[in-house]
Protein backbone atom coordinates (compact mmCIF):
# COMPACT_ATOMS: atom_id res chain seq x y z
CA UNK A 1 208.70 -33.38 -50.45
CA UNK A 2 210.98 -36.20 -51.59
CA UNK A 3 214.37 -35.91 -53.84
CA UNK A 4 214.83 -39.15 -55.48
CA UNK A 5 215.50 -42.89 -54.06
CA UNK A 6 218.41 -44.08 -52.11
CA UNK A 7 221.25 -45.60 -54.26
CA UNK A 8 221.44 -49.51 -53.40
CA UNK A 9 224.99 -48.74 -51.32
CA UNK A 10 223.43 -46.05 -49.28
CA UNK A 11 220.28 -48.70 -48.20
CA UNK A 12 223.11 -51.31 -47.86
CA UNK A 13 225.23 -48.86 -45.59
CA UNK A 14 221.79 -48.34 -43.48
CA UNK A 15 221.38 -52.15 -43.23
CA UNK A 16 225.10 -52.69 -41.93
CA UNK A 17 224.54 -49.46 -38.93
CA UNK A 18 221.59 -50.81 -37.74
CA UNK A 19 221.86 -54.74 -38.10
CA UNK A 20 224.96 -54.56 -36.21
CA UNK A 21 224.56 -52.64 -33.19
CA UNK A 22 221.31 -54.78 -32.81
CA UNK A 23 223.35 -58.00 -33.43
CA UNK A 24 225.57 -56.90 -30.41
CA UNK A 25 222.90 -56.13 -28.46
CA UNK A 26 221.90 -59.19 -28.74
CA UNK A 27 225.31 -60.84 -27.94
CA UNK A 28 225.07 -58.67 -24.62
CA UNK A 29 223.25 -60.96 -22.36
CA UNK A 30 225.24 -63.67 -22.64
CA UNK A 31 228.57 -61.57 -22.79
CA UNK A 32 227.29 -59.57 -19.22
CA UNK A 33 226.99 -62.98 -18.22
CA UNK A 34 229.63 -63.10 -15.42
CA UNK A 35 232.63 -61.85 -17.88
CA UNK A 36 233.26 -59.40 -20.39
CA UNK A 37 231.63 -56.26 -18.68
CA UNK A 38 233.80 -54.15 -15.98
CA UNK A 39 232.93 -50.87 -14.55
CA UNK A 40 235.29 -48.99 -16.74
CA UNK A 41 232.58 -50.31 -20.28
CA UNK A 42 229.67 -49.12 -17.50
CA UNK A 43 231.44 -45.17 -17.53
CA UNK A 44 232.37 -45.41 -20.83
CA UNK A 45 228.87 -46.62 -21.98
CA UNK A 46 227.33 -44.23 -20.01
CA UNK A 47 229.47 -41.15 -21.07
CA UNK A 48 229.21 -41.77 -24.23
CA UNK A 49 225.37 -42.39 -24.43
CA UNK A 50 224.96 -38.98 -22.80
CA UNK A 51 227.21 -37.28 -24.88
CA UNK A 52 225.47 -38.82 -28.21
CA UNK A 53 221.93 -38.81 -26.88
CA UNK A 54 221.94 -35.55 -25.84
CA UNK A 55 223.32 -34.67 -28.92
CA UNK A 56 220.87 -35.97 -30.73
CA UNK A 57 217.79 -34.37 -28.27
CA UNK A 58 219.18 -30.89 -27.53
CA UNK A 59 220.85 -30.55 -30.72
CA UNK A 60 219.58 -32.51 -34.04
CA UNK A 61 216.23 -32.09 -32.46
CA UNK A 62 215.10 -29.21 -30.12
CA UNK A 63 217.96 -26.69 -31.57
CA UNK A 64 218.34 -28.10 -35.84
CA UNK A 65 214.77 -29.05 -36.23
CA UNK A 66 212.56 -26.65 -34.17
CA UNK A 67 215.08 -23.98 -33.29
CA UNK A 68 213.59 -24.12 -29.62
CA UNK A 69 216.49 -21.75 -28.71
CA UNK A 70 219.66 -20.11 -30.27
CA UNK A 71 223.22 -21.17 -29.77
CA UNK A 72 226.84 -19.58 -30.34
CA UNK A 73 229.07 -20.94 -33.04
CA UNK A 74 230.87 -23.15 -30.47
CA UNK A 75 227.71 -24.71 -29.28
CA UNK A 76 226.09 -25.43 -32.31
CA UNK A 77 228.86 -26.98 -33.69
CA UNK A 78 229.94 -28.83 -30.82
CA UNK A 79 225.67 -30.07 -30.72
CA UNK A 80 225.86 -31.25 -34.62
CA UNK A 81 229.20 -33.52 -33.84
CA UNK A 82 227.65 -35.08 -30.46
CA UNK A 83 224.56 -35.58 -32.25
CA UNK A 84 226.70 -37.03 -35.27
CA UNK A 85 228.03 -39.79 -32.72
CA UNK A 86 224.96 -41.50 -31.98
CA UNK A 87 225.40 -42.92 -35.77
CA UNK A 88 221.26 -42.05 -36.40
CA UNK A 89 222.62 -40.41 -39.67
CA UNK A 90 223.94 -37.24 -40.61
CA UNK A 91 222.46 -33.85 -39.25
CA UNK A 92 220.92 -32.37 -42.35
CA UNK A 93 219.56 -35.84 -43.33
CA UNK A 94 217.81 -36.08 -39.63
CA UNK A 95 216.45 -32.91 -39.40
CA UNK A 96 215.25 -33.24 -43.22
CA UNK A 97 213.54 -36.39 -41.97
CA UNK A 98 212.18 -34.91 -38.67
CA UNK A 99 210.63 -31.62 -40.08
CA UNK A 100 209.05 -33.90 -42.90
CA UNK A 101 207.44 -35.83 -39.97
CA UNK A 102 205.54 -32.87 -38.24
CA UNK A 103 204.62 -31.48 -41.76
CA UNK A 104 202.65 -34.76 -42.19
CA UNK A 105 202.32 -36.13 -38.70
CA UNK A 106 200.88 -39.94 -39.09
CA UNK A 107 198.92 -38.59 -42.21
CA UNK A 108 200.59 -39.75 -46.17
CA UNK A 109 203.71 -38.12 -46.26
CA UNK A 110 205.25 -38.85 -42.74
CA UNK A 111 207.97 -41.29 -43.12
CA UNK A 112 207.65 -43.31 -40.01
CA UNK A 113 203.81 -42.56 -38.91
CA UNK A 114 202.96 -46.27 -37.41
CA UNK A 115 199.55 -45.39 -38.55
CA UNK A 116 200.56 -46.20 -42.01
CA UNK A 117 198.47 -49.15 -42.79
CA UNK A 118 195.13 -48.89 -40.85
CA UNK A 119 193.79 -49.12 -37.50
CA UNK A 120 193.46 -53.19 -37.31
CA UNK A 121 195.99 -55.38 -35.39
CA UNK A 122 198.19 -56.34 -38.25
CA UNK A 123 198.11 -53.61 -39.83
CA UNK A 124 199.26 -51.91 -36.53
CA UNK A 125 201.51 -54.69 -36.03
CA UNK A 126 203.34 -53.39 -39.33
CA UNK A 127 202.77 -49.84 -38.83
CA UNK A 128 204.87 -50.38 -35.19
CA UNK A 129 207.63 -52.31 -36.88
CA UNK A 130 207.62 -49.43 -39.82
CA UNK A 131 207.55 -46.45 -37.57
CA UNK A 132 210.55 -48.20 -35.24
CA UNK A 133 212.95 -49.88 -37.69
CA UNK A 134 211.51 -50.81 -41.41
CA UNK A 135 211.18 -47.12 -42.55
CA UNK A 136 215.40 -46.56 -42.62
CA UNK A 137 215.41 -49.09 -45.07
CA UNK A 138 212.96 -46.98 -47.61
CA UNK A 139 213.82 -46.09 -51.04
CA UNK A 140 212.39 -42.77 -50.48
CA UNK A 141 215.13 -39.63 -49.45
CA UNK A 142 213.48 -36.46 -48.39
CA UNK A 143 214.03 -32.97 -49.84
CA UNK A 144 216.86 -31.91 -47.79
CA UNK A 145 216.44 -28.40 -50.50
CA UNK A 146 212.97 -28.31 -49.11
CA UNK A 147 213.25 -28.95 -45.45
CA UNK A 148 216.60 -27.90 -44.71
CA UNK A 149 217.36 -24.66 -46.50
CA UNK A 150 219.27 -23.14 -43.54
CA UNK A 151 221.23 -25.94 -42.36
CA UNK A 152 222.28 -26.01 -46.04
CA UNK A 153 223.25 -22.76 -46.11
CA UNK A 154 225.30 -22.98 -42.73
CA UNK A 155 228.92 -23.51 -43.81
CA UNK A 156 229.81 -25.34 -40.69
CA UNK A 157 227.03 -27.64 -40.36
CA UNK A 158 226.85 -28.43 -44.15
CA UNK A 159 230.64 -29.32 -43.85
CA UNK A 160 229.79 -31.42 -40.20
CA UNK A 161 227.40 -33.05 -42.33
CA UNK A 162 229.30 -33.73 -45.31
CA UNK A 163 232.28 -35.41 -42.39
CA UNK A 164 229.72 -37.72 -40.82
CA UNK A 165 231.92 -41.06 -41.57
CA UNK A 166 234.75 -39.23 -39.47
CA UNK A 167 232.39 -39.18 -36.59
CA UNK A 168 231.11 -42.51 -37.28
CA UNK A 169 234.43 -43.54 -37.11
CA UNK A 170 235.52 -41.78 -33.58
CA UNK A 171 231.79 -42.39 -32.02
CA UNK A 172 233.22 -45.94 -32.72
CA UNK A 173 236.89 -45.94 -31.76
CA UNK A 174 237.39 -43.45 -29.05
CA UNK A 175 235.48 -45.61 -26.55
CA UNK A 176 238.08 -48.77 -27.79
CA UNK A 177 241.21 -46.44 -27.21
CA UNK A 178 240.06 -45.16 -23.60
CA UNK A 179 239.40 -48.25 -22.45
CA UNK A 180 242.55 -49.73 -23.48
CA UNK A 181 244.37 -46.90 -22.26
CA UNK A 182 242.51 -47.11 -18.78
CA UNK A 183 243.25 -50.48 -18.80
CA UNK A 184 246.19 -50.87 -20.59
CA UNK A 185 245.20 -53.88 -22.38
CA UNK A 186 243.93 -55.13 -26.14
CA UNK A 187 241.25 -56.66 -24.37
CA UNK A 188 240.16 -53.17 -22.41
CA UNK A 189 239.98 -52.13 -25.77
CA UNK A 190 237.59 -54.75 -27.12
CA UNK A 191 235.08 -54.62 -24.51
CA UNK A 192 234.91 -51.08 -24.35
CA UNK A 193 234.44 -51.32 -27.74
CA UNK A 194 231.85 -53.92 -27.59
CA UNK A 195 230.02 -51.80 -24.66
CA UNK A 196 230.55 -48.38 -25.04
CA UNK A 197 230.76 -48.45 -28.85
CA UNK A 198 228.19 -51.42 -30.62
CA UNK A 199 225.77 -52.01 -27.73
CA UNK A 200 225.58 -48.19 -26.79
CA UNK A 201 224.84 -47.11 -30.23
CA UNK A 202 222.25 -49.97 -30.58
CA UNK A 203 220.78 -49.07 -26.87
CA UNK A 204 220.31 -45.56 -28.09
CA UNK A 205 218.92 -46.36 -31.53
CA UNK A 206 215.80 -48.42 -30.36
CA UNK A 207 215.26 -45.39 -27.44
CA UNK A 208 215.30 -43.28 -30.74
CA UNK A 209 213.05 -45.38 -32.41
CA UNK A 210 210.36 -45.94 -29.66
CA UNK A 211 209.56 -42.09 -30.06
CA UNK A 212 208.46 -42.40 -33.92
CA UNK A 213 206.90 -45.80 -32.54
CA UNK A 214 205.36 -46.30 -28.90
CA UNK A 215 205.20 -42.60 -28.74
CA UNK A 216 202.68 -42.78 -31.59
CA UNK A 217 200.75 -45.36 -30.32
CA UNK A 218 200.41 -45.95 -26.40
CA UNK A 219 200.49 -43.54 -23.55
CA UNK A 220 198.17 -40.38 -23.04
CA UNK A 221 197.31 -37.59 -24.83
CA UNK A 222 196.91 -34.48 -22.38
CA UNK A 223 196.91 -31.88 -25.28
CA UNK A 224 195.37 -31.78 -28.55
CA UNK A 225 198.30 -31.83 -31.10
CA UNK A 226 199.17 -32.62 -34.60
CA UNK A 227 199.06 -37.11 -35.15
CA UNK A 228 198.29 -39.36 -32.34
CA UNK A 229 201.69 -37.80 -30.58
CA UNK A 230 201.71 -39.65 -26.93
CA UNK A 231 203.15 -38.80 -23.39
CA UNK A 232 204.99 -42.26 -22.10
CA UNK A 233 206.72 -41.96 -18.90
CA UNK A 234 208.84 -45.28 -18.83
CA UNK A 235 211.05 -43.53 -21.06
CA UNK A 236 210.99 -40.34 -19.87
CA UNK A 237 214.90 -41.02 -18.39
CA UNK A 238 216.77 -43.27 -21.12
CA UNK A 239 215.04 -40.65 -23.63
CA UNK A 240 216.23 -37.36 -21.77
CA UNK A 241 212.41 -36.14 -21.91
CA UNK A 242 211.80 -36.95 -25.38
CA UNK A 243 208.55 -39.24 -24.59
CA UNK A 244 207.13 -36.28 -23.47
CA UNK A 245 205.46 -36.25 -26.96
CA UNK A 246 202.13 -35.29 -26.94
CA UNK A 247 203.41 -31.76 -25.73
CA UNK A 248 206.08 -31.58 -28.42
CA UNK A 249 203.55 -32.25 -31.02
CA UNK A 250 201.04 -29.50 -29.53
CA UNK A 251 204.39 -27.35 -29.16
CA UNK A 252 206.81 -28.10 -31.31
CA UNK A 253 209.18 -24.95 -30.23
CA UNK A 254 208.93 -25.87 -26.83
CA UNK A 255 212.45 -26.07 -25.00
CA UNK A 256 210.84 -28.23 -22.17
CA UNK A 257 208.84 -31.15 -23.40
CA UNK A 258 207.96 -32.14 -19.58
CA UNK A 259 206.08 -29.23 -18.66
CA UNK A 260 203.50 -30.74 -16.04
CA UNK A 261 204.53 -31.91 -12.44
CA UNK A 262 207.11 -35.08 -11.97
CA UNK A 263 207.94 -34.95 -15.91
CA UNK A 264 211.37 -35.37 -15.77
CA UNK A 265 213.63 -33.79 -18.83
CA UNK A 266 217.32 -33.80 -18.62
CA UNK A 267 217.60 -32.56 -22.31
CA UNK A 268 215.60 -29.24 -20.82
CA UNK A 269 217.70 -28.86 -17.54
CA UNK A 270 220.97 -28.81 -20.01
CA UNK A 271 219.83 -26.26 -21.87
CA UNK A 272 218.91 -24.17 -18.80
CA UNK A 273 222.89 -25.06 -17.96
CA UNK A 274 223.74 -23.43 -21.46
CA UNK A 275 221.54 -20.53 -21.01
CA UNK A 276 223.14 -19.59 -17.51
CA UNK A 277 226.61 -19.86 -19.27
CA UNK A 278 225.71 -17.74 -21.75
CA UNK A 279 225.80 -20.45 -24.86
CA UNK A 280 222.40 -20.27 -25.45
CA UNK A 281 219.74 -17.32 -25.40
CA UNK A 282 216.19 -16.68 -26.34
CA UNK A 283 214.99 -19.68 -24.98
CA UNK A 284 211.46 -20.60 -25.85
CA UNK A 285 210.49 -21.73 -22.50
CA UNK A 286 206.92 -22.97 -21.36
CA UNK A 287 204.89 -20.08 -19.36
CA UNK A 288 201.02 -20.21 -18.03
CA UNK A 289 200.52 -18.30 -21.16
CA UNK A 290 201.69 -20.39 -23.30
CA UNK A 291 200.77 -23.60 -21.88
CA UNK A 292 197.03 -22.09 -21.43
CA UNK A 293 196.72 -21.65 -25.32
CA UNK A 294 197.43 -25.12 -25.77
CA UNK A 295 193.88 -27.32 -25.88
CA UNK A 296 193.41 -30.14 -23.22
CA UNK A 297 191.59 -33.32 -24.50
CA UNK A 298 190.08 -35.77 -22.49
CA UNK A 299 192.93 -37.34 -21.44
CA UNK A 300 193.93 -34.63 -19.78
């Protein structure tokens, strides 16, 4: 299940991703303020947290870790590097991580179950700051060998994996060099760096987070599936249809994690899009079949 610890410079590497997106987050109130925000950091923002979300939703999860559907060489690749620029790690290191997770869902072995310590309020109290944020910083690295066989044997995605500190570097500086182009000024630059590079990244991390987090904790369980997996519908837009949990847990393979009426999910209408085009095929949509072997609960 595991290979080894995390070498001090890889924790300290971790530390530095995540502390400083939040940092700027954190700088963003004041900053939005009445200066330091125009509507050309809004687009960019924006873009780019579709481009990397999505990434990381459609590709590093429904496609990498569950193989929901199957892609052409151009997609796939193109999925691992938009994934790769939401700075969440490196594909074969995420998906390691994620298939780990629903081998041991909130049971010993998951790495961010926020069931870890018991069922009282402190210890949920540190179980929700462990599932959202404390588990990155865990000595423990999972058996990429193990979980990730395939990915490991895909020449393209082991080498998009090996170059994820290129696309930590571009997910970071392409939004500075459009907006000083658009603009045509250093200080375009910095704000859209500020915007659509640090607080993006950070906006997109805690969405990330909330799934291994809130998702495991608060919201309703229509289906009976692996953990204490949870549907919560405040998210359902910012996450693309991830918090659509419970489902994914009683369906991992799903495409469509909103299956029932008004459940939004961008990530599934984009793969639709790719399936039309011809990009994608054998797409493991939900059908009354499939939905009906799935067991209710009484949340239902």
């Amino acid at each position: 299940m595991l290979d080894g610890q995390r070498p001090p410079a890889e924790r300290l590497v971790v530390g530095i991703f995540t502390a400083t997106p939040m940092l700027a987050l954190i700088a963003a109130v004041p900053l939005a303020w009445g200066w330091g925000l125009s509507w050309t950091d809004i687009g960019l923002a924006a873009g780019f947290y579709l481009l990397s979300g999505l990434g990381v939703t459609i590709g590093f999860h429904r496609y990498f870790t569950h193989r929901a559907f199957k892609a052409n060489r151009g997609l796939r690749n193109g999925l691992a590097i938009a994934g790769s620029l939401a700075l969440q790690g490196d594909v074969i290191t995420w998906v390691a991580d994620h298939r780990r997770h629903h081998a041991y869902a909130d049971k010993e072995g998951d790495p961010h179950s926020p069931w870890l310590y018991g069922t009282t309020p402190v210890a949920l109290a540190k179980g929700f700051w462990h599932a959202h944020t404390g588990w990155l910083f865990g000595r423990d690295r999972t058996n990429a060998a193990r979980f990730t066989p395939d990915l490991l044997a895909d020449p393209d995605i082991a080498r998009i994996s090996r170059q994820f500190g290129l696309w930590t570097v571009l997910s970071l500086s392409t939004p500075a060099l459009l907006g000083g182009v658009i603009s045509m000024s250093w200080w375009g630059a910095l704000t859209a760096f500020f915007w659509a590079g640090l607080v993006r990244v950070a906006v997109l991390h805690h969405i990330t987070w909330s799934i291994n987090s809130i998702c495991h904790m608060i919201g309703n369980r229509p289906f009976a599936a692996q953990g204490k997996a949870t549907n919560f519908w405040p998210l359902a837009i910012l996450s693309m249809g991830e918090s659509w949990h419970n489902l994914h847990h009683a369906d991992p393979t799903c495409a469509r994690h909103g299956v029932q009426r008004g459940q939004l999910d961008m990530s599934a209408r984009l793969i639709q899009g790719f399936e039309k085009l011809g990009w994608a095929r054998d797409v493991r949509w939900p059908t009354p079949a499939r939905l009906a072997r799935l067991a209710p609960t009484q949340d239902a």
